[in-house]
N, C-alpha and C. Protein backbone atom coordinates (compact mmCIF):
# COMPACT_ATOMS: atom_id res chain seq x y z
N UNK A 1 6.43 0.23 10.35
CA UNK A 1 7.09 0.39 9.07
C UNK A 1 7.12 1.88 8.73
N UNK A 2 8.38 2.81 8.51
CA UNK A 2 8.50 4.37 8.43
C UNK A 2 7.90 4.10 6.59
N UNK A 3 7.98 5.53 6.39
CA UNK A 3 7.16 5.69 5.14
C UNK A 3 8.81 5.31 4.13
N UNK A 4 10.08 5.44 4.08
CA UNK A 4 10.71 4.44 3.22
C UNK A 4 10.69 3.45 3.12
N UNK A 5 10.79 2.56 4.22
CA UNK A 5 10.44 1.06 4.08
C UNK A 5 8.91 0.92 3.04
N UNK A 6 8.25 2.13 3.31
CA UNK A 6 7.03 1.75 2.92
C UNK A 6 7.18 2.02 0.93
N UNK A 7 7.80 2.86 0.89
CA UNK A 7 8.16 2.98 -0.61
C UNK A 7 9.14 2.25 -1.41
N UNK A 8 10.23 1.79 -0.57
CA UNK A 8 10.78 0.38 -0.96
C UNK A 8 10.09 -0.89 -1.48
N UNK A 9 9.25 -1.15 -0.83
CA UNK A 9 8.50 -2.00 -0.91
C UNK A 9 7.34 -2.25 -1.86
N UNK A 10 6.52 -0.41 -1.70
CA UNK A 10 6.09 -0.20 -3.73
C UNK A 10 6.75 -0.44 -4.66
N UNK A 11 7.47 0.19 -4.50
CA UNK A 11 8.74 0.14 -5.78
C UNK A 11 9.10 -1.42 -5.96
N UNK A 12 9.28 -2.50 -5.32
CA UNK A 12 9.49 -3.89 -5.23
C UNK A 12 8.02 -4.53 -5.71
N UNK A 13 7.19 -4.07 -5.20
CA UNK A 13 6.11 -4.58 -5.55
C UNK A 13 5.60 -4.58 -7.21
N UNK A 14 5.80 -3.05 -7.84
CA UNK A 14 5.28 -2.77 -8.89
C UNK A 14 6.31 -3.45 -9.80
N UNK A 15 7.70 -3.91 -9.59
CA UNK A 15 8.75 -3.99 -10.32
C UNK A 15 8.44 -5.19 -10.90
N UNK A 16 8.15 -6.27 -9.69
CA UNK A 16 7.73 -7.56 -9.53
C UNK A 16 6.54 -7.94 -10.39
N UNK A 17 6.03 -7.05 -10.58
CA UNK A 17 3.91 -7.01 -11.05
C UNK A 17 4.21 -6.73 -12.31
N UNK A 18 4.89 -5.76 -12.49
CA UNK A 18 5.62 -4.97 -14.26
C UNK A 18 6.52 -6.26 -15.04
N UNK A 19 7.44 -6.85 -14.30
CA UNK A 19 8.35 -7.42 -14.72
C UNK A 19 9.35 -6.45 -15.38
N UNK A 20 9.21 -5.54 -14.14
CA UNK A 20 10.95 -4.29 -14.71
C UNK A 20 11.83 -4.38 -13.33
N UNK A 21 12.81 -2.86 -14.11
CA UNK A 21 13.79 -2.94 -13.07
C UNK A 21 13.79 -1.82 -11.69
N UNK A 22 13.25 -1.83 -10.35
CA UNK A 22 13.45 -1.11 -9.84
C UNK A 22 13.83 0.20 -9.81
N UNK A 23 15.22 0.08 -10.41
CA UNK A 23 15.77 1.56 -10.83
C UNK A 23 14.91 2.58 -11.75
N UNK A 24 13.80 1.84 -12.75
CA UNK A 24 13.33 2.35 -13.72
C UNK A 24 11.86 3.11 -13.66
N UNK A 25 11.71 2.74 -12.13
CA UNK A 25 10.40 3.36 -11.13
C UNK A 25 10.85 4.56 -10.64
N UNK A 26 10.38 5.85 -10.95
CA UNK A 26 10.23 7.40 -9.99
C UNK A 26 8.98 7.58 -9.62
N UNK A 27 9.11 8.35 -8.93
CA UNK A 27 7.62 9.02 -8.18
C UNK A 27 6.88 9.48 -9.09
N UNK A 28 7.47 9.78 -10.56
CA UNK A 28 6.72 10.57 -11.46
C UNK A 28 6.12 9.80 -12.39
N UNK A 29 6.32 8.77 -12.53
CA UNK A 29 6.17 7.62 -13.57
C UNK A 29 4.88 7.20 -13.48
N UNK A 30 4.29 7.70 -14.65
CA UNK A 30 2.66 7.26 -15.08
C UNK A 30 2.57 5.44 -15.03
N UNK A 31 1.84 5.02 -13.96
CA UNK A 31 2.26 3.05 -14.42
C UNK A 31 1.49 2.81 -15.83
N UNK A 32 0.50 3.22 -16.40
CA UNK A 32 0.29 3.27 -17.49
C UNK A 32 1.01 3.68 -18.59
N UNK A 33 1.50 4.70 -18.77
CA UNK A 33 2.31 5.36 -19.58
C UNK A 33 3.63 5.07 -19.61
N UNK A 34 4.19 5.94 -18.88
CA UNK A 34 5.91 5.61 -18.27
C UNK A 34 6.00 3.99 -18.07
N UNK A 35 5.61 3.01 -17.71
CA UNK A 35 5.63 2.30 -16.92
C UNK A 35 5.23 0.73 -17.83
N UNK A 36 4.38 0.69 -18.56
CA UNK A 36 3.63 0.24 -19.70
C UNK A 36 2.71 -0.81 -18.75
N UNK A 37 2.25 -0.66 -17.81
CA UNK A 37 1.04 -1.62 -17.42
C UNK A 37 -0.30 -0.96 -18.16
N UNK A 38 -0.94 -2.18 -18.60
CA UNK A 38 -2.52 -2.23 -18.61
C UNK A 38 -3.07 -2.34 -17.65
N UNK A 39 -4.77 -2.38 -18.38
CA UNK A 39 -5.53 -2.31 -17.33
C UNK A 39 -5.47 -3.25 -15.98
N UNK A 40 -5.51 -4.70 -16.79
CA UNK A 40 -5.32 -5.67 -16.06
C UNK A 40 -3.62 -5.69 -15.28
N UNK A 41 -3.34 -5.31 -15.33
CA UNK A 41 -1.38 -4.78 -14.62
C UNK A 41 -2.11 -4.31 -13.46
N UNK A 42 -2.75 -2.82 -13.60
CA UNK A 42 -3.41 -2.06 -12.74
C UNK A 42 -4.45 -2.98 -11.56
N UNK A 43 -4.87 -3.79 -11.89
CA UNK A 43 -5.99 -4.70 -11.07
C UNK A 43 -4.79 -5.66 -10.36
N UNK A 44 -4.38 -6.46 -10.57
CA UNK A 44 -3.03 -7.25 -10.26
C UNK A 44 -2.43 -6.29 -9.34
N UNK A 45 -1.72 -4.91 -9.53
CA UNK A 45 -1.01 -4.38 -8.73
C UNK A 45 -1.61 -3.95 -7.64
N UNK A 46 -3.05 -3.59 -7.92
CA UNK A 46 -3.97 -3.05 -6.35
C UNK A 46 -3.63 -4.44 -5.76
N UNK A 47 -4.41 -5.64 -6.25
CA UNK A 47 -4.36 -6.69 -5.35
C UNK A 47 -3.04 -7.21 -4.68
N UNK A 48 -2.19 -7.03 -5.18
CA UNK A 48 -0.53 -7.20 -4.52
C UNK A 48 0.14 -6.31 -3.63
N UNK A 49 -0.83 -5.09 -3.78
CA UNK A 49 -0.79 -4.05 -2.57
C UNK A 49 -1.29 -4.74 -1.81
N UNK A 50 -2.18 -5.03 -1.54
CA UNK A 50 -3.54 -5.06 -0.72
C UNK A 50 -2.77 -6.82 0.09
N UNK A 51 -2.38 -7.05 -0.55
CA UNK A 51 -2.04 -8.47 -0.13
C UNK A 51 -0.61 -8.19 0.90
N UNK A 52 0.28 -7.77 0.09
CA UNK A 52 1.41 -6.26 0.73
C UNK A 52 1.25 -6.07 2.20
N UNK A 53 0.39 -5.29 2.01
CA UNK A 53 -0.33 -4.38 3.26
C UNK A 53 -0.99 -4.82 3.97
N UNK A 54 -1.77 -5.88 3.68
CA UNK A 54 -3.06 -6.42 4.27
C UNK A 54 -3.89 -5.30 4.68
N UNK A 55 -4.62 -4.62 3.86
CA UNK A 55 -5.57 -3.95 4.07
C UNK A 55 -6.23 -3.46 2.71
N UNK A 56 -7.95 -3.22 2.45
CA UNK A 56 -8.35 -3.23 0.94
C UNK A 56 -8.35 -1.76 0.65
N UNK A 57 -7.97 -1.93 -0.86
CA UNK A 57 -8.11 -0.29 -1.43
C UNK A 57 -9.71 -0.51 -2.38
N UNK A 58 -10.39 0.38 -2.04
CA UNK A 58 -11.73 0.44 -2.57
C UNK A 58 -11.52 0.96 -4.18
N UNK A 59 -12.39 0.25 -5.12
CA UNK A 59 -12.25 0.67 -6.28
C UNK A 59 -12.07 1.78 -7.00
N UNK A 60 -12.92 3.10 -5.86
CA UNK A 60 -13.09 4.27 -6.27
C UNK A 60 -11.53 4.92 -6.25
N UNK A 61 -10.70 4.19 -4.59
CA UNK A 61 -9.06 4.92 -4.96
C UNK A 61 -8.57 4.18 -5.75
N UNK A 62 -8.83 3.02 -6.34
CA UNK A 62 -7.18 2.19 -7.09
C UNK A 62 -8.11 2.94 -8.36
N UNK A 63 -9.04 3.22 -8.97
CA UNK A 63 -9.18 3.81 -10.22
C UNK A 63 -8.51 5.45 -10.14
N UNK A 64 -7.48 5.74 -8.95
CA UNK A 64 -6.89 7.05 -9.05
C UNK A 64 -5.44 7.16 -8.92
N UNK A 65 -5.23 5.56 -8.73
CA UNK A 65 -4.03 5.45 -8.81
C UNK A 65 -3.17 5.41 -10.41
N UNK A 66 -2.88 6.56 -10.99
CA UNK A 66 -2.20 6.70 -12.00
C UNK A 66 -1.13 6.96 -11.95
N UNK A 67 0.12 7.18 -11.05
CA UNK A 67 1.34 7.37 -11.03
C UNK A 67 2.02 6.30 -9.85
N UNK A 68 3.50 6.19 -9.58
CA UNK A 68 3.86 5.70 -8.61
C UNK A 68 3.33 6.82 -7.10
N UNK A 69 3.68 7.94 -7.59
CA UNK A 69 3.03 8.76 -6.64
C UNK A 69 1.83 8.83 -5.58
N UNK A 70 1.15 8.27 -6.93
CA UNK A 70 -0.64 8.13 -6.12
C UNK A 70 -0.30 7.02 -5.02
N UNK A 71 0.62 6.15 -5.19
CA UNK A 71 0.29 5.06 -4.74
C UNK A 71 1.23 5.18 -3.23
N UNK A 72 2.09 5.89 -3.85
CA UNK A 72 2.97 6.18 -2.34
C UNK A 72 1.72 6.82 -1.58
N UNK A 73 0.88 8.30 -1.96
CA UNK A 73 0.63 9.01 -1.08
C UNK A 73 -0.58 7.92 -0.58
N UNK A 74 -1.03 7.44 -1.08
CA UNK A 74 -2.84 6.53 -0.94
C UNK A 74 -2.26 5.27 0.35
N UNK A 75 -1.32 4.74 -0.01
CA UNK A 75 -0.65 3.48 0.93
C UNK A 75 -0.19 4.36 2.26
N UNK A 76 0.85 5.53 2.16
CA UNK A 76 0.86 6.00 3.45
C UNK A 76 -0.20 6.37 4.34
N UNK A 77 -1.21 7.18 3.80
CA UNK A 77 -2.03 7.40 3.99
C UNK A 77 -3.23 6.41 5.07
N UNK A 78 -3.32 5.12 3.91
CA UNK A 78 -4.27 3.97 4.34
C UNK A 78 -3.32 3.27 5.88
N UNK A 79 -1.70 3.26 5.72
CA UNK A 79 -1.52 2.64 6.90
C UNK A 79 -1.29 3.29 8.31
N UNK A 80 -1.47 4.59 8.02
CA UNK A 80 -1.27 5.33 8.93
C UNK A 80 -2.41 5.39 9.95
N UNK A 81 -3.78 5.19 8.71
CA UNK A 81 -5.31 5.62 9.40
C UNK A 81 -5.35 3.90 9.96
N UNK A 82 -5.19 2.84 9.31
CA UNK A 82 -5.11 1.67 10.10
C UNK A 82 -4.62 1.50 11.27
């Protein structure tokens, strides 16, 4: 899977988890802020990664995931080292 497929698929994921519209996701977009997930949004969306991907994000990174960004660079990252 190249790293677009791989951000397609965030972006589908979080849209799905948010209950928004794709289009309304950038790289810059706080999911808290920009984005309006809570905490519990945030727990839900690690686990729908993780389910996604099949592979676990440890608490210490999904508590750093604050943008769509984090999550692109943390997921490429994790499937690359897998």
């Amino acid at each position: 899977m190249g790293i677009v497929e791989i951000k397609n698929r965030i972006v589908e994921i979080i849209a799905n988890q948010l209950g928004i519209e794709e289009d309304d996701i950038t790289a810059e977009a706080s999911v808290i802020d920009d984005l309006g997930a809570d905490s519990l949004d945030v727990v839900e969306l690690v686990m729908a990664l993780e389910e996604a991907f099949d592979l676990e994000i440890p608490d210490e990174e999904a508590e750093k995931i604050t943008s769509v960004q984090n999550i692109f660079d943390y997921m490429a990252n994790a499937l690359q080292a897998a």
